[in-house]
C-alpha atoms as a PDB file:
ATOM      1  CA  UNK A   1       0.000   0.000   0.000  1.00  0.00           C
ATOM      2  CA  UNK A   2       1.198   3.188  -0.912  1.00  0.00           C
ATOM      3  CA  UNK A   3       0.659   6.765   0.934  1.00  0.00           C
ATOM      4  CA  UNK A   4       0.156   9.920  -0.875  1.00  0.00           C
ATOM      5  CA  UNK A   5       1.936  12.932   0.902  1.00  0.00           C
ATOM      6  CA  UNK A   6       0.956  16.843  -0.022  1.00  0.00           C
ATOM      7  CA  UNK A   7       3.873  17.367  -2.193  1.00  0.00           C
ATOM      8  CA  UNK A   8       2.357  14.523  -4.852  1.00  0.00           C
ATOM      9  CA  UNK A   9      -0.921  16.503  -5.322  1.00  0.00           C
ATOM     10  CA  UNK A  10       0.800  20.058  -5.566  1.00  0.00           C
ATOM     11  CA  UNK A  11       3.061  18.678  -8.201  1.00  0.00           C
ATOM     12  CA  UNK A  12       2.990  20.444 -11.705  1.00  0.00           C
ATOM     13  CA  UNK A  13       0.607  23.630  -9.786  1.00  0.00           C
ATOM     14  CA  UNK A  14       3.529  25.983 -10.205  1.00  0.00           C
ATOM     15  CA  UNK A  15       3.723  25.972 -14.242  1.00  0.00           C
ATOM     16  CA  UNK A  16       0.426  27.596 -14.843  1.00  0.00           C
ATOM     17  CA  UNK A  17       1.055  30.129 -13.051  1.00  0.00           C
ATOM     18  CA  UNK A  18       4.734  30.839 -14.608  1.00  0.00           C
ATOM     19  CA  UNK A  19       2.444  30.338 -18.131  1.00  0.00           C
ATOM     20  CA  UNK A  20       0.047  33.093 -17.326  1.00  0.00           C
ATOM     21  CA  UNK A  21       3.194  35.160 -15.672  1.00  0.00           C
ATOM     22  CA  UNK A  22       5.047  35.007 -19.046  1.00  0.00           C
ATOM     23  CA  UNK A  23       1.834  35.641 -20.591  1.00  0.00           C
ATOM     24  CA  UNK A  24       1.296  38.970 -19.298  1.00  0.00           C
ATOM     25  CA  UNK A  25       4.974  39.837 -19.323  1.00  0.00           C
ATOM     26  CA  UNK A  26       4.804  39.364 -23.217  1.00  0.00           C
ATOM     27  CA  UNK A  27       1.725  41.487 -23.536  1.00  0.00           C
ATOM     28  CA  UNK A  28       2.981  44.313 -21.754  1.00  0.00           C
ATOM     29  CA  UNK A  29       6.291  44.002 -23.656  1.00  0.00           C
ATOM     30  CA  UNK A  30       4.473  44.464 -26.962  1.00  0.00           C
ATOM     31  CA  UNK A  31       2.174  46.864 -25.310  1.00  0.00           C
ATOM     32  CA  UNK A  32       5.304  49.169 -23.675  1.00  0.00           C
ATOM     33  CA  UNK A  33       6.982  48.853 -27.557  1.00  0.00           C
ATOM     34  CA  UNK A  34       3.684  49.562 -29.830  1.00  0.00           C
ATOM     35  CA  UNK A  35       3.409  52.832 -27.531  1.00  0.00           C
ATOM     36  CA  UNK A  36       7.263  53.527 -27.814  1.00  0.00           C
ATOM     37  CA  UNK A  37       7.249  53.152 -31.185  1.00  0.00           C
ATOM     38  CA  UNK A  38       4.137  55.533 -31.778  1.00  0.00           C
ATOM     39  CA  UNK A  39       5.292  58.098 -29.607  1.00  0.00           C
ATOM     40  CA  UNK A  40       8.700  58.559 -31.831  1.00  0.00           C
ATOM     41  CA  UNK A  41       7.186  58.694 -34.833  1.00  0.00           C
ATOM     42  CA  UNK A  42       4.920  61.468 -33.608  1.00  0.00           C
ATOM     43  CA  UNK A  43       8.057  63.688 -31.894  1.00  0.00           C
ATOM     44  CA  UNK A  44       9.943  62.743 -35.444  1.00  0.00           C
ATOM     45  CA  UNK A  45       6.902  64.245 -37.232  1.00  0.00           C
ATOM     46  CA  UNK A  46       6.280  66.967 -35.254  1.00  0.00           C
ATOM     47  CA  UNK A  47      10.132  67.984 -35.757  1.00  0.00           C
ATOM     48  CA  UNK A  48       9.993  67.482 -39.385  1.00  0.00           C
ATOM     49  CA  UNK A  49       6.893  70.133 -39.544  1.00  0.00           C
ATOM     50  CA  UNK A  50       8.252  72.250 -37.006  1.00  0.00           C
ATOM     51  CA  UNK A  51      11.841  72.146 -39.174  1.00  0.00           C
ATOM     52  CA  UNK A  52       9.963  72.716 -42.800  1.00  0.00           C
ATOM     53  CA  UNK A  53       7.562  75.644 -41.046  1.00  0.00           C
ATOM     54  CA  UNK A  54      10.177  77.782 -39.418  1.00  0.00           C
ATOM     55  CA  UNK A  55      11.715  77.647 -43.150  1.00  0.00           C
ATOM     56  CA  UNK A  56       8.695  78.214 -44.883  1.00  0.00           C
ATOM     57  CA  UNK A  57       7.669  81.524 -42.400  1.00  0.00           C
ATOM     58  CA  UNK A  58      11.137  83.341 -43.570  1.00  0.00           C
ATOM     59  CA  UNK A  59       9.540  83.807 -47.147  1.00  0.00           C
ATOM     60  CA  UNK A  60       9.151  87.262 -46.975  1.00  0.00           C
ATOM     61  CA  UNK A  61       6.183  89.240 -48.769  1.00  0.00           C
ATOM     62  CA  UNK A  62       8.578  92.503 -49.747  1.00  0.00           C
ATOM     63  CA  UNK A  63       6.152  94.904 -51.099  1.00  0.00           C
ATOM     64  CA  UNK A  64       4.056  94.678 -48.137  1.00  0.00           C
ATOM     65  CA  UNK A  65       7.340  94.565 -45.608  1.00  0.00           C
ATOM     66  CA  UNK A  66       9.062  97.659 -47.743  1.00  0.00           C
ATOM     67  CA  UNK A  67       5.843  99.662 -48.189  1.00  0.00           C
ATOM     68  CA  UNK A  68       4.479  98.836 -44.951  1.00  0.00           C
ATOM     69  CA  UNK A  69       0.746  97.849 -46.082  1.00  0.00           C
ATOM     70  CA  UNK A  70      -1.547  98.485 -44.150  1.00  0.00           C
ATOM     71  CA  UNK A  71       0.232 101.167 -42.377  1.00  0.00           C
ATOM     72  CA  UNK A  72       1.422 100.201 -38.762  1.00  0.00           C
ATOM     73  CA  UNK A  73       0.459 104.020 -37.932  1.00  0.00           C
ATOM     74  CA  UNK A  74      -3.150 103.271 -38.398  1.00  0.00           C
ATOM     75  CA  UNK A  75      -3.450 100.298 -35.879  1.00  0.00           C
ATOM     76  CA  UNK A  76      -0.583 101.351 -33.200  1.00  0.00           C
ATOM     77  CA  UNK A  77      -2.010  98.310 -30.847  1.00  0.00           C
ATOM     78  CA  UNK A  78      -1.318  95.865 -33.414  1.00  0.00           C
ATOM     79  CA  UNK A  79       2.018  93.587 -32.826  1.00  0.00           C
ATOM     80  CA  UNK A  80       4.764  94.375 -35.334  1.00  0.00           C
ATOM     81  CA  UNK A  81       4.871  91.144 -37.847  1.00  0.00           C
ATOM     82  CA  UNK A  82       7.377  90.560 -40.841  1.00  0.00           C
ATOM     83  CA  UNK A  83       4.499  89.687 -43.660  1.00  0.00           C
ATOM     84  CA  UNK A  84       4.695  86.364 -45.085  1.00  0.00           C
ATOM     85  CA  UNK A  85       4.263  85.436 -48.751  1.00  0.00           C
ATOM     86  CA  UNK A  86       2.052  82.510 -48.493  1.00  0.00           C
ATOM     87  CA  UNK A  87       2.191  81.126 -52.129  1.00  0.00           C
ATOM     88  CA  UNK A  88       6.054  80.998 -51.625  1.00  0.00           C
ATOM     89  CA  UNK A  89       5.637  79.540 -48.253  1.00  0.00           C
ATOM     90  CA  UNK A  90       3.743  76.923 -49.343  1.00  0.00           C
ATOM     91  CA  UNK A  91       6.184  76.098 -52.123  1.00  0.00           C
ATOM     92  CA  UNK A  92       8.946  76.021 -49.333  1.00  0.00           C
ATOM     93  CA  UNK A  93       7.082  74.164 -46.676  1.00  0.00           C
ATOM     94  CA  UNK A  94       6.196  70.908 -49.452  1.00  0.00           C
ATOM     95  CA  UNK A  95       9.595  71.075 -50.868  1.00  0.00           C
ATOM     96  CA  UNK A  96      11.460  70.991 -47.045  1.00  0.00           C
ATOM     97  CA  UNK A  97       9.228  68.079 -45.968  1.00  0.00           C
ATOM     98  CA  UNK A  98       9.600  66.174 -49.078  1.00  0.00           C
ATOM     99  CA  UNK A  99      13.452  66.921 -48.631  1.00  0.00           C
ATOM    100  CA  UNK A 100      13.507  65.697 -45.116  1.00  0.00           C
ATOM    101  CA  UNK A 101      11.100  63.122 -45.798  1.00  0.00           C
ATOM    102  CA  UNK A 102      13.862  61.510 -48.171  1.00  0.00           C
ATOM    103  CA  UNK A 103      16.767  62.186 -46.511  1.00  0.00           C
ATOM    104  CA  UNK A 104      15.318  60.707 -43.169  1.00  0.00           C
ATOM    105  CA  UNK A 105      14.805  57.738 -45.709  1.00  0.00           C
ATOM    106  CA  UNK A 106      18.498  57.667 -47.313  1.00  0.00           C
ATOM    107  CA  UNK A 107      19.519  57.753 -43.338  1.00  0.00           C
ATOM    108  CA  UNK A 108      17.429  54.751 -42.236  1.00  0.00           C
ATOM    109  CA  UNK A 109      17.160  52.765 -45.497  1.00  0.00           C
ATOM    110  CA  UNK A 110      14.414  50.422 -46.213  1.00  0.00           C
ATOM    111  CA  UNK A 111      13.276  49.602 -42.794  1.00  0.00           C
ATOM    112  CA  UNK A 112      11.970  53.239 -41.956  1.00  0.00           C
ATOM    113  CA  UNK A 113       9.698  53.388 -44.971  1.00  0.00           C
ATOM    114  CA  UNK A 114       8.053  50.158 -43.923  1.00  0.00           C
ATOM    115  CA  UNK A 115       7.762  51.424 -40.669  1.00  0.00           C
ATOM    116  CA  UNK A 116       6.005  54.999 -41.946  1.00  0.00           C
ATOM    117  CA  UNK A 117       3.920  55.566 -45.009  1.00  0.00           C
ATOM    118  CA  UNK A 118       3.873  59.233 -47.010  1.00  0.00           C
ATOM    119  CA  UNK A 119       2.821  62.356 -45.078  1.00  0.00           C
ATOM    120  CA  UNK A 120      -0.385  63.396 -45.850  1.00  0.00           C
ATOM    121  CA  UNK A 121      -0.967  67.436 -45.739  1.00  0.00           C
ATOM    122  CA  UNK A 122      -4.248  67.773 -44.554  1.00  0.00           C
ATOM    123  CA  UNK A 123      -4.712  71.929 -44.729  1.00  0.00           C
ATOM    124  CA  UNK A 124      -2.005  74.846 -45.315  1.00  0.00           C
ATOM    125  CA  UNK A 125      -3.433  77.973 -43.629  1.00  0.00           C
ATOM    126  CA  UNK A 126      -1.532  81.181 -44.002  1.00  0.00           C
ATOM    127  CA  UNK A 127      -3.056  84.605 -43.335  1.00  0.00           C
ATOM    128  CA  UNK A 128       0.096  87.289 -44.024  1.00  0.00           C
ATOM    129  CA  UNK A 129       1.470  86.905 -40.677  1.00  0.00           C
ATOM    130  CA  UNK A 130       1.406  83.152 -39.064  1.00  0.00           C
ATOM    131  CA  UNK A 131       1.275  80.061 -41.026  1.00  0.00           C
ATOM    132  CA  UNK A 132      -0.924  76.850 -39.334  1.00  0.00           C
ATOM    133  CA  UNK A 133      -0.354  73.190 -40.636  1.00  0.00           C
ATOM    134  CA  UNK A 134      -1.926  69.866 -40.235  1.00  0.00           C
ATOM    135  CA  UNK A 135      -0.471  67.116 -40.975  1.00  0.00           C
ATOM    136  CA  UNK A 136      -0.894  62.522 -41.046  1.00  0.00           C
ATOM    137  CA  UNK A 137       1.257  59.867 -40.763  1.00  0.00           C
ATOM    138  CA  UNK A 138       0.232  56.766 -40.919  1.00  0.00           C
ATOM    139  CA  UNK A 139       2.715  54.230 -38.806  1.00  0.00           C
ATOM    140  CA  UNK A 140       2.985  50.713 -38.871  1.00  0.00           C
ATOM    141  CA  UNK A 141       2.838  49.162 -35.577  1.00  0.00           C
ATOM    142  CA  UNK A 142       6.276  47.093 -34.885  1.00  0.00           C
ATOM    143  CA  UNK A 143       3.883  44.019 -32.997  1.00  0.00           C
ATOM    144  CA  UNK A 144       0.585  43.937 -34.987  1.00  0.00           C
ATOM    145  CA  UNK A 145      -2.341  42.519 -33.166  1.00  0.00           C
ATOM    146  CA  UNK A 146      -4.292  41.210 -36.065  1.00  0.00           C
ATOM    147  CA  UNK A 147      -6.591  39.286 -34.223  1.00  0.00           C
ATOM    148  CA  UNK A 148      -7.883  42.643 -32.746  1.00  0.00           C
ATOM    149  CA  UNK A 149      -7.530  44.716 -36.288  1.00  0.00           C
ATOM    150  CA  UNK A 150      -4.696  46.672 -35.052  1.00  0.00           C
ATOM    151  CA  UNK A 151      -1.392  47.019 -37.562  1.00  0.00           C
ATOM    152  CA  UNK A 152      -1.235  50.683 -37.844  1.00  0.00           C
ATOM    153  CA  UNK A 153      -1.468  54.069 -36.166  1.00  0.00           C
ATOM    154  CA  UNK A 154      -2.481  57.917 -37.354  1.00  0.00           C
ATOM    155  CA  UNK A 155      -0.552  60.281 -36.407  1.00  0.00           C
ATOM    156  CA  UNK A 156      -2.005  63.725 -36.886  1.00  0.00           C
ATOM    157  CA  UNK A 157      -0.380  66.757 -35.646  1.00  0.00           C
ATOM    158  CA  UNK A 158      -0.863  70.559 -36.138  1.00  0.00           C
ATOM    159  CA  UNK A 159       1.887  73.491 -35.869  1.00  0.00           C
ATOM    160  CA  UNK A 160       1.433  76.761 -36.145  1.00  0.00           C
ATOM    161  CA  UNK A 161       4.225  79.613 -36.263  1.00  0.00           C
ATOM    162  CA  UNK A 162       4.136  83.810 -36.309  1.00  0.00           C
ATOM    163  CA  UNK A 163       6.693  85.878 -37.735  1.00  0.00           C
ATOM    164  CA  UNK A 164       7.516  89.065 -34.720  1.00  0.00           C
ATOM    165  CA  UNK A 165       9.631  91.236 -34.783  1.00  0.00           C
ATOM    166  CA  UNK A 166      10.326  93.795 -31.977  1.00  0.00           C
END
């Protein structure tokens, strides 16, 4: 006749428990990285806009700088502002993201443009004295969950900018 002690029944307990541990740990890894990896493609956009706007706000509208239309006399509570010639602005704000785009692509090779698609300008607003973009950027998630639909992120930012002078 044999005897069963404790130890025989507890035997093989501990390795659901490290399953479901390892479980979670994996989850949160690929959790912790999908928000990592969105988070720097959204500070990398926003510096590419920020980079091609502060260009694009230095194209200067010279007839109304040099002959001072409207006349800063007339509204003395208005802020001093270097006009801005939006048409050349424009111009310079599509061809500096488009250059940065690519060279951000040369720098990282292949695996970047997998990792972002094209950005998408969704609206160019310029009134004389302050430009205001909006831009998307769609990112491909490094772990996609395709069981829950989710492979890809939108990133869509806006920055503005004001030419001053004092």
């Amino acid at each position: 006749m044999r005897v069963r002690t404790q130890l025989e029944d507890e035997y093989g307990s501990i390795s659901p428990l490290i399953m479901g541990y390892f479980i979670i740990a994996m989850s949160l890894t690929f959790l912790i990285s999908n928000i990592a990896s969105v988070y720097i493609a959204r500070r990398d956009l926003i510096n590419l806009t920020e980079g091609a706007l502060s260009r694009a706000v230095q194209e200067l509208d010279e007839f109304a700088y040099y002959y001072q239309v409207p006349i800063p006399e007339i509204f003395p509570g208005q802020s001093k502002a270097v006009p801005i010639n939006c048409s050349d602005a424009g111009r310079t704000f599509s061809q500096e993201v488009a250059l940065i785009a690519k060279s951000k692509l040369d720098l990282y090779g292949r695996s970047f443009n997998q990792a972002s698609s094209d950005i998408e300008l969704k609206s160019f607003i310029c009134d004389g004295k302050s430009l205001r973009v909006s831009l998307q950027q769609v990112h491909q998630l490094p772990f996609k969950l395709r069981v829950f639909g989710i492979t890809e992120f939108t990133n869509q930012i806006e920055v503005s900018m004001e030419s001053i002078y004092r």
